[in-house]
PDB file of N, CA and C in Angstrom:
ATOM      1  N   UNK A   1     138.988 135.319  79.213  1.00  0.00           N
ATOM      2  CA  UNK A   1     137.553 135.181  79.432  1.00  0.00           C
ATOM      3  C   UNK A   1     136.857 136.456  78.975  1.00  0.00           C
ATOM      4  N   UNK A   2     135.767 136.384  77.805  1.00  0.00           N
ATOM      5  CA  UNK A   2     135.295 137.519  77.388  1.00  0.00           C
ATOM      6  C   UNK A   2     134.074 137.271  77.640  1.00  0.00           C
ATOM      7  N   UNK A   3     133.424 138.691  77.834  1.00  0.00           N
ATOM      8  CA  UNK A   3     132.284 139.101  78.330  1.00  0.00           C
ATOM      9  C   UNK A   3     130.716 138.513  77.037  1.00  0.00           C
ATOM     10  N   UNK A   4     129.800 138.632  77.160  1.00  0.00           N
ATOM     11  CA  UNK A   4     128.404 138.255  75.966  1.00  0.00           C
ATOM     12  C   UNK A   4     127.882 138.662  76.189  1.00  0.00           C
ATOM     13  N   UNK A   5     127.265 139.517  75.129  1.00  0.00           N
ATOM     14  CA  UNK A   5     125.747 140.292  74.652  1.00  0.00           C
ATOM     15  C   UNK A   5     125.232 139.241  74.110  1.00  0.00           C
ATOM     16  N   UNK A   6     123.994 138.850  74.262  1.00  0.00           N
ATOM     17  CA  UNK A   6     123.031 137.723  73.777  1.00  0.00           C
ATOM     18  C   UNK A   6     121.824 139.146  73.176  1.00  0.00           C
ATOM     19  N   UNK A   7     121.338 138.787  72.316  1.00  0.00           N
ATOM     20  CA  UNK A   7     120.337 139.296  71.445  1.00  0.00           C
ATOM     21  C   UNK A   7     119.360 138.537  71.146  1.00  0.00           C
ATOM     22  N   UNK A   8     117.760 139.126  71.319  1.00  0.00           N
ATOM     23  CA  UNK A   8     116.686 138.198  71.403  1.00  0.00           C
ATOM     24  C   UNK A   8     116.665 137.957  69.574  1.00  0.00           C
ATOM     25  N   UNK A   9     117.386 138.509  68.516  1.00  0.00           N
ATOM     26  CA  UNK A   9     117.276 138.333  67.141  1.00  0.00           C
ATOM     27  C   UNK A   9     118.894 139.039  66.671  1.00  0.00           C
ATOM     28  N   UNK A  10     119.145 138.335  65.320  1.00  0.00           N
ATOM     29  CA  UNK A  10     120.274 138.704  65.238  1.00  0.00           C
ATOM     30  C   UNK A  10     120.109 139.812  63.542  1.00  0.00           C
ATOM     31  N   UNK A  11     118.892 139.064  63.186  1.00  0.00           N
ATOM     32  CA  UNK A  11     118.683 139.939  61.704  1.00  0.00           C
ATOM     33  C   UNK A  11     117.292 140.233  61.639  1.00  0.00           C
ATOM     34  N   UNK A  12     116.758 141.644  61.599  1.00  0.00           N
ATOM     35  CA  UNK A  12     115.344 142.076  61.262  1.00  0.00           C
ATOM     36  C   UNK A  12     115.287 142.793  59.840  1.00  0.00           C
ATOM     37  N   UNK A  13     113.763 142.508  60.171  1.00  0.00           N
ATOM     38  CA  UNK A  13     113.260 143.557  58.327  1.00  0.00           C
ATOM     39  C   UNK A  13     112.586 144.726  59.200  1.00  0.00           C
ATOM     40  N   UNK A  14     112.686 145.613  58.256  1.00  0.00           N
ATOM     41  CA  UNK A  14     112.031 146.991  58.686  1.00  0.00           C
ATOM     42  C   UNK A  14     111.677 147.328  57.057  1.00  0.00           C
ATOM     43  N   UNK A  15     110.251 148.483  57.733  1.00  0.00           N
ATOM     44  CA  UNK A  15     110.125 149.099  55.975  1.00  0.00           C
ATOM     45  C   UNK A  15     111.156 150.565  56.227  1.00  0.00           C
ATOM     46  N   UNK A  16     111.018 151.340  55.237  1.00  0.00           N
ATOM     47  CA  UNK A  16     111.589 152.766  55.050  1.00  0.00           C
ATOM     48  C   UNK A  16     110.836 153.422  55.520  1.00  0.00           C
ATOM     49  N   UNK A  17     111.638 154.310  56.474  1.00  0.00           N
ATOM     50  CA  UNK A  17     110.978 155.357  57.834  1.00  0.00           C
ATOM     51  C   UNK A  17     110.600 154.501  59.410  1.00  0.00           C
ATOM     52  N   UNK A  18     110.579 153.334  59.296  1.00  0.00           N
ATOM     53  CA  UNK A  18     110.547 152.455  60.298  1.00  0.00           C
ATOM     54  C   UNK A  18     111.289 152.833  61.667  1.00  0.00           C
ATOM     55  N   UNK A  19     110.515 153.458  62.941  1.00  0.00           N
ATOM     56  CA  UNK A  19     111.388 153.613  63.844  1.00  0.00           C
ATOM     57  C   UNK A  19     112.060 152.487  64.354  1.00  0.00           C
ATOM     58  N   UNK A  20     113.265 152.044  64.907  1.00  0.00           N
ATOM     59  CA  UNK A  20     113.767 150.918  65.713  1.00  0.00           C
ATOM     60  C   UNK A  20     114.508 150.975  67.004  1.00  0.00           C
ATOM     61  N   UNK A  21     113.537 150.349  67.846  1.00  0.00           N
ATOM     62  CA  UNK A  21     114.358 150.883  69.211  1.00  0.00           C
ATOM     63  C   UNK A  21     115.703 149.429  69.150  1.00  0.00           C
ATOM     64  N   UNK A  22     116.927 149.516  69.358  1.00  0.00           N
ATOM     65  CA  UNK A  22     117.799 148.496  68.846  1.00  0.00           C
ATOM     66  C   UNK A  22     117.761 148.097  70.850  1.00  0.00           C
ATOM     67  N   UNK A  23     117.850 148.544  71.780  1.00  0.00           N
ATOM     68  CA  UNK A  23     117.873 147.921  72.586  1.00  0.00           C
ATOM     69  C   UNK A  23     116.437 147.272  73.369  1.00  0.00           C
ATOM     70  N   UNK A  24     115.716 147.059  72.483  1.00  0.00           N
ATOM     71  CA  UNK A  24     114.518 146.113  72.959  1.00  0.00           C
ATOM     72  C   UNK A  24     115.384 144.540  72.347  1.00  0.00           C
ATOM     73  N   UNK A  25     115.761 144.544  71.593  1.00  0.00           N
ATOM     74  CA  UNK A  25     116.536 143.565  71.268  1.00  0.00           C
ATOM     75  C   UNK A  25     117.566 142.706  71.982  1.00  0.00           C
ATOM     76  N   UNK A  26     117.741 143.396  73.044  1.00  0.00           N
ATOM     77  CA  UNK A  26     118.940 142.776  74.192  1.00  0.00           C
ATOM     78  C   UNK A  26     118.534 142.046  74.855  1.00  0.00           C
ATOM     79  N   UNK A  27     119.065 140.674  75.094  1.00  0.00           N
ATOM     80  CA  UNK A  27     118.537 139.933  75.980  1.00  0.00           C
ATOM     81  C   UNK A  27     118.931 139.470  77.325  1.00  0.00           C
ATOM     82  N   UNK A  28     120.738 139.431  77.130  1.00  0.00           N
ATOM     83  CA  UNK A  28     121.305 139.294  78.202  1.00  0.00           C
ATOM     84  C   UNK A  28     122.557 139.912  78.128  1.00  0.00           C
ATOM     85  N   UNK A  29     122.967 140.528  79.214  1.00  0.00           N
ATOM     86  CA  UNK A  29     124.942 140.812  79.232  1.00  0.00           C
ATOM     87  C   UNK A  29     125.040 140.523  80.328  1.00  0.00           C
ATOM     88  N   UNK A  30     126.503 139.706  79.932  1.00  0.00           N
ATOM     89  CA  UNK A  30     127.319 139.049  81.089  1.00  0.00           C
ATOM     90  C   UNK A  30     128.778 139.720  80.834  1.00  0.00           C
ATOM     91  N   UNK A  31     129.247 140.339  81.939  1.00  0.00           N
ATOM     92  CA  UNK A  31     130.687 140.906  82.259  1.00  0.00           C
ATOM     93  C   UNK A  31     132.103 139.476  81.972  1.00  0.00           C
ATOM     94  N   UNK A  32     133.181 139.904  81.593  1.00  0.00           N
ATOM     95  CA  UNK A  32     134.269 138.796  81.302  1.00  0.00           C
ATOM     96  C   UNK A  32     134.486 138.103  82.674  1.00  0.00           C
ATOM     97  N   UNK A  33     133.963 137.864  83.558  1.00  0.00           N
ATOM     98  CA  UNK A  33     133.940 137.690  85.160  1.00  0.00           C
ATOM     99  C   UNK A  33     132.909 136.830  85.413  1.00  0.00           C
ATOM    100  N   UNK A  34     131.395 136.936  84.025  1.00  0.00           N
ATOM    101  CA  UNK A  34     130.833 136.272  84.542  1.00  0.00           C
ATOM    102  C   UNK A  34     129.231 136.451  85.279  1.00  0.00           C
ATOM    103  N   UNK A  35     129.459 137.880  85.525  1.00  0.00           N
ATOM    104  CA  UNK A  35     128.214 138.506  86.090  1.00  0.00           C
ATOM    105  C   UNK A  35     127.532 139.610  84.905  1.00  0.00           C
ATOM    106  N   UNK A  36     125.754 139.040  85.381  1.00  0.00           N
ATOM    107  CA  UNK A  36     125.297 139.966  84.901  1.00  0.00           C
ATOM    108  C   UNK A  36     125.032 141.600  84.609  1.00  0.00           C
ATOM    109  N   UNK A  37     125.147 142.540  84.067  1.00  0.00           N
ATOM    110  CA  UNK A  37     125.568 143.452  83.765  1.00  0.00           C
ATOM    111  C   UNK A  37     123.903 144.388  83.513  1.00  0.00           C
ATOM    112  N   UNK A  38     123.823 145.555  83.873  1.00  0.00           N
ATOM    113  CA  UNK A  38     122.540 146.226  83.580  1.00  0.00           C
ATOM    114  C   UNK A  38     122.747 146.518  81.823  1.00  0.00           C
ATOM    115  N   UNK A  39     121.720 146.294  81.197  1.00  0.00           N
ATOM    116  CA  UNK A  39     121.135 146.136  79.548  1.00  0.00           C
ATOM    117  C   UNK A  39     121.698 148.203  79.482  1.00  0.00           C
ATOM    118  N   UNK A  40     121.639 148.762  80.191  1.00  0.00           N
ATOM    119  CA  UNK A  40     121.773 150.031  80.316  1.00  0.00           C
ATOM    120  C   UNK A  40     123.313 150.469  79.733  1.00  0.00           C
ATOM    121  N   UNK A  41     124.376 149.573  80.362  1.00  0.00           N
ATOM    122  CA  UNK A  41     125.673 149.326  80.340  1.00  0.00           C
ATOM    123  C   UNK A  41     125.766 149.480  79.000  1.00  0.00           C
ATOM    124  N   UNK A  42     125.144 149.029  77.923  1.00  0.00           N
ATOM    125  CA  UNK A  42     125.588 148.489  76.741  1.00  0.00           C
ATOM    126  C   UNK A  42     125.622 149.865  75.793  1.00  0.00           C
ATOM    127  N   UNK A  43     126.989 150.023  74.876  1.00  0.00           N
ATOM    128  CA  UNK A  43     126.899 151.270  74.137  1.00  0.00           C
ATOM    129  C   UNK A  43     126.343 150.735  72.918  1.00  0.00           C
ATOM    130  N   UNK A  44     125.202 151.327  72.152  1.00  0.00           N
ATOM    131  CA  UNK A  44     124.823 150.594  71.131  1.00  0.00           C
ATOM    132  C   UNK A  44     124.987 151.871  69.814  1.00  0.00           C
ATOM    133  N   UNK A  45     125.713 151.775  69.039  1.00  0.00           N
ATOM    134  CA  UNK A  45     125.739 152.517  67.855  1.00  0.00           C
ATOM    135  C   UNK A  45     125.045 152.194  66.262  1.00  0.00           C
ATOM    136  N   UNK A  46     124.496 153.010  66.116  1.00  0.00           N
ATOM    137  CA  UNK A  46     123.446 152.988  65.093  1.00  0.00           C
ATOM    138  C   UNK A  46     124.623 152.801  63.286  1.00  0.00           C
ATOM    139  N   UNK A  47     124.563 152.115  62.562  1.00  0.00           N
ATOM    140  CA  UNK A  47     125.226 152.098  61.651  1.00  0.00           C
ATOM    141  C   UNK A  47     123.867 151.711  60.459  1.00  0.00           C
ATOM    142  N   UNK A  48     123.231 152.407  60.393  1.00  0.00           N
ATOM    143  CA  UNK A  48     122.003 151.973  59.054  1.00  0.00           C
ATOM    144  C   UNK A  48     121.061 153.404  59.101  1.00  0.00           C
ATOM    145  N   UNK A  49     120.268 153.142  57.936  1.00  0.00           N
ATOM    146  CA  UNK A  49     120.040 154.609  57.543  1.00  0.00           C
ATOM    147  C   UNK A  49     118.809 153.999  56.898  1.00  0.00           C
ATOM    148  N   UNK A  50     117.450 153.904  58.093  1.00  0.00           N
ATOM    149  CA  UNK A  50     116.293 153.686  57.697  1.00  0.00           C
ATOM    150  C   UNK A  50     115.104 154.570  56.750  1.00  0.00           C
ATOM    151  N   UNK A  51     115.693 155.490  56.027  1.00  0.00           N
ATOM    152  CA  UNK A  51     115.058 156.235  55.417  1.00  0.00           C
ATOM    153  C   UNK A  51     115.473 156.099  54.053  1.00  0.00           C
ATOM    154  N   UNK A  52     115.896 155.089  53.750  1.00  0.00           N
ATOM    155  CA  UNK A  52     115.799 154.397  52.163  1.00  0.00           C
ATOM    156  C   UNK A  52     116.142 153.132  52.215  1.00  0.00           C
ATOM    157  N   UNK A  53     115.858 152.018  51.320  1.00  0.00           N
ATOM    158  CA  UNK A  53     115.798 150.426  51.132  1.00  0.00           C
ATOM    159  C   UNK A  53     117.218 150.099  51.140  1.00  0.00           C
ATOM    160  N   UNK A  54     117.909 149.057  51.580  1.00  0.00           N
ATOM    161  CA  UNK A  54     119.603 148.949  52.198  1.00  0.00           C
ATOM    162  C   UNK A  54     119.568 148.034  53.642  1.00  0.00           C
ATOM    163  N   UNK A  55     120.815 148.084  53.444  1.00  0.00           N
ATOM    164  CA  UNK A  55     120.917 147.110  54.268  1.00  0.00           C
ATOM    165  C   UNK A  55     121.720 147.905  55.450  1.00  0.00           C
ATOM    166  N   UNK A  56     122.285 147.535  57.205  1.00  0.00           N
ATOM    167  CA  UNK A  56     122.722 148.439  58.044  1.00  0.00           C
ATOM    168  C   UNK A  56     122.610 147.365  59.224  1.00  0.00           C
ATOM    169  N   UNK A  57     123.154 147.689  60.531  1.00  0.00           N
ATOM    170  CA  UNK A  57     123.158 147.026  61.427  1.00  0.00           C
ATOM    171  C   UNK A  57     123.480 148.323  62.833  1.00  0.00           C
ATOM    172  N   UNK A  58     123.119 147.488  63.750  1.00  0.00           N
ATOM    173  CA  UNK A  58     122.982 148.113  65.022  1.00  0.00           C
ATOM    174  C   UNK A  58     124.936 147.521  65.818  1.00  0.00           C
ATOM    175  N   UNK A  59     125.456 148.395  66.566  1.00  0.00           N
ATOM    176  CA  UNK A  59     126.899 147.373  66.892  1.00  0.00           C
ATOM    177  C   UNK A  59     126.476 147.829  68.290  1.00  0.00           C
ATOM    178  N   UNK A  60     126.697 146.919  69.292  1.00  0.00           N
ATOM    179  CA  UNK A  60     126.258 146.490  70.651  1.00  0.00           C
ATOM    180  C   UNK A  60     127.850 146.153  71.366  1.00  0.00           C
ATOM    181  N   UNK A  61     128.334 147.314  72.125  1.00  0.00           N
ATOM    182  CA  UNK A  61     129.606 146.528  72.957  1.00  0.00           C
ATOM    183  C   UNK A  61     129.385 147.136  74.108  1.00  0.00           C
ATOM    184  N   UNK A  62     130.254 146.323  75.654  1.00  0.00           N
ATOM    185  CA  UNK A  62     130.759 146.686  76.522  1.00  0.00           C
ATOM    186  C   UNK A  62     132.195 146.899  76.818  1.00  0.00           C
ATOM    187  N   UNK A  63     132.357 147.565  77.940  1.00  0.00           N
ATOM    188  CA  UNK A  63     133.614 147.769  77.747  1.00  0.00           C
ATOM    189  C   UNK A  63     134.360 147.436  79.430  1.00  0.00           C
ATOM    190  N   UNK A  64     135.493 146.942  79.285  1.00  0.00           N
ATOM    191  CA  UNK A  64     135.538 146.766  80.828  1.00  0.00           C
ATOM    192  C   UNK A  64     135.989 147.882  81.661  1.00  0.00           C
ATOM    193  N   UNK A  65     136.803 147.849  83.028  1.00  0.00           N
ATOM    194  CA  UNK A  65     136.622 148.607  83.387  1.00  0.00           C
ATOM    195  C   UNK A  65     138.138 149.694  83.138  1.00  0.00           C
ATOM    196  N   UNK A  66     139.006 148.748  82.123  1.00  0.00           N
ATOM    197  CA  UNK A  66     139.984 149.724  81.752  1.00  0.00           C
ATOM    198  C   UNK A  66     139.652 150.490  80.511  1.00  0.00           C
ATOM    199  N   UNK A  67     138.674 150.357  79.904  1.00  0.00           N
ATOM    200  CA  UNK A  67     137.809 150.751  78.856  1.00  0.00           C
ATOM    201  C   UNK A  67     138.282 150.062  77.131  1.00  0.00           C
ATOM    202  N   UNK A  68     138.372 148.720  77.663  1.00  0.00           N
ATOM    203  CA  UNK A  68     138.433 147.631  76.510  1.00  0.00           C
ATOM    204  C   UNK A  68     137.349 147.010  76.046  1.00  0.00           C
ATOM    205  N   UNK A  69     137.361 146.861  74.784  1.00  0.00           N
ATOM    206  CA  UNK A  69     136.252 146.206  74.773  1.00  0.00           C
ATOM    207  C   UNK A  69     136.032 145.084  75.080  1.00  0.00           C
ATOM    208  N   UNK A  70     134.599 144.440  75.733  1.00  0.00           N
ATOM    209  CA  UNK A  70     134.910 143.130  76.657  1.00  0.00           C
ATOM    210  C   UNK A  70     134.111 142.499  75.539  1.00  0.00           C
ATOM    211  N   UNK A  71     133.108 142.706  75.215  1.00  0.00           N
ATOM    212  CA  UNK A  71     132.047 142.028  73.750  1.00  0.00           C
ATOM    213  C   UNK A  71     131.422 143.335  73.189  1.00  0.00           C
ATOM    214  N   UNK A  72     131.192 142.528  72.039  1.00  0.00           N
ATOM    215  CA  UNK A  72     130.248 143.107  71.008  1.00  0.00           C
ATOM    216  C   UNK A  72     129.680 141.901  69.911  1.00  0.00           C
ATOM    217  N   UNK A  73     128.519 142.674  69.604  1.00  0.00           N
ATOM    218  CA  UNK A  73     127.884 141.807  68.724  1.00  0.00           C
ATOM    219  C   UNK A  73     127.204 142.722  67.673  1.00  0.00           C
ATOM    220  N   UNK A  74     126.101 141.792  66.617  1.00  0.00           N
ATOM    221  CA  UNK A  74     125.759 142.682  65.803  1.00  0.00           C
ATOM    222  C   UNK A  74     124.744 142.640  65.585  1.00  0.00           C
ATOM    223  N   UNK A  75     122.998 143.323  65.672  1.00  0.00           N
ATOM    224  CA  UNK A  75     122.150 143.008  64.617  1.00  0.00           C
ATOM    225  C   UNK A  75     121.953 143.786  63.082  1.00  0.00           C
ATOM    226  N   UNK A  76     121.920 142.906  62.315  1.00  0.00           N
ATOM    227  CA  UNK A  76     121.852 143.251  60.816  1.00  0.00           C
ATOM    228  C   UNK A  76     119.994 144.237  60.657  1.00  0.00           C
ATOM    229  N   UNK A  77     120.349 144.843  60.087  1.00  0.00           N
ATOM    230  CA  UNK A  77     118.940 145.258  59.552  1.00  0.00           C
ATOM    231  C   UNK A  77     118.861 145.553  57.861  1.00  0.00           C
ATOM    232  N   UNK A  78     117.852 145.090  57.383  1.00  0.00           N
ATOM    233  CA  UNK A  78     117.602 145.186  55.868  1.00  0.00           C
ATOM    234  C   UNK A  78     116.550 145.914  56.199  1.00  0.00           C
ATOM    235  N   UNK A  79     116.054 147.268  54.808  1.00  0.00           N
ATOM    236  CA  UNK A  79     115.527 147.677  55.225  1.00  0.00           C
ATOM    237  C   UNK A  79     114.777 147.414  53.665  1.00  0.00           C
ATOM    238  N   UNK A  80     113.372 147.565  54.019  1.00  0.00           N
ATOM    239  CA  UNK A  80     112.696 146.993  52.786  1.00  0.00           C
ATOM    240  C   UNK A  80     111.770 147.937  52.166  1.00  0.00           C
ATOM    241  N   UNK A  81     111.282 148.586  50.884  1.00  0.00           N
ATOM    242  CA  UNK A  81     109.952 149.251  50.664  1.00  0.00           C
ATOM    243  C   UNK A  81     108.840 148.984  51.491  1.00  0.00           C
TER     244      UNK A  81
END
């Protein structure tokens, strides 16, 4: 039984220099158990580089409490002129 990050979007556009807060994007986490989880919980690592046109994504996991990962997910970001 594995845990879910739900995301209110899974792919955005941004222009170049575009700030992005990636956890306004979270919508729900649920623990492999089942219970909801504070949006706080979630380690979110930045993999995109909004200061030129490209493509990049945000990676969103939890981890349980032996420090596995329980989910992860992804949003894509393109980044546009």
């Amino acid at each position: 039984n594995r845990g879910s990050i739900v995301l209110k979007e899974y792919l955005i556009y941004v222009h170049v220099g575009e700030e992005i807060s990636p956890s306004e994007y979270l919508e729900e986490v649920v623990d492999n158990e089942g219970n909801t989880i504070p949006l706080e919980s979630v380690i979110i690592t930045k993999q995109v580089d909004t200061s030129k046109p490209g493509t990049g994504q945000f990676r969103y996991e939890i981890k349980d409490k032996n420090g596995n990962v329980a989910a992860n997910t992804f949003l894509a970001v393109i980044v546009t002129e």
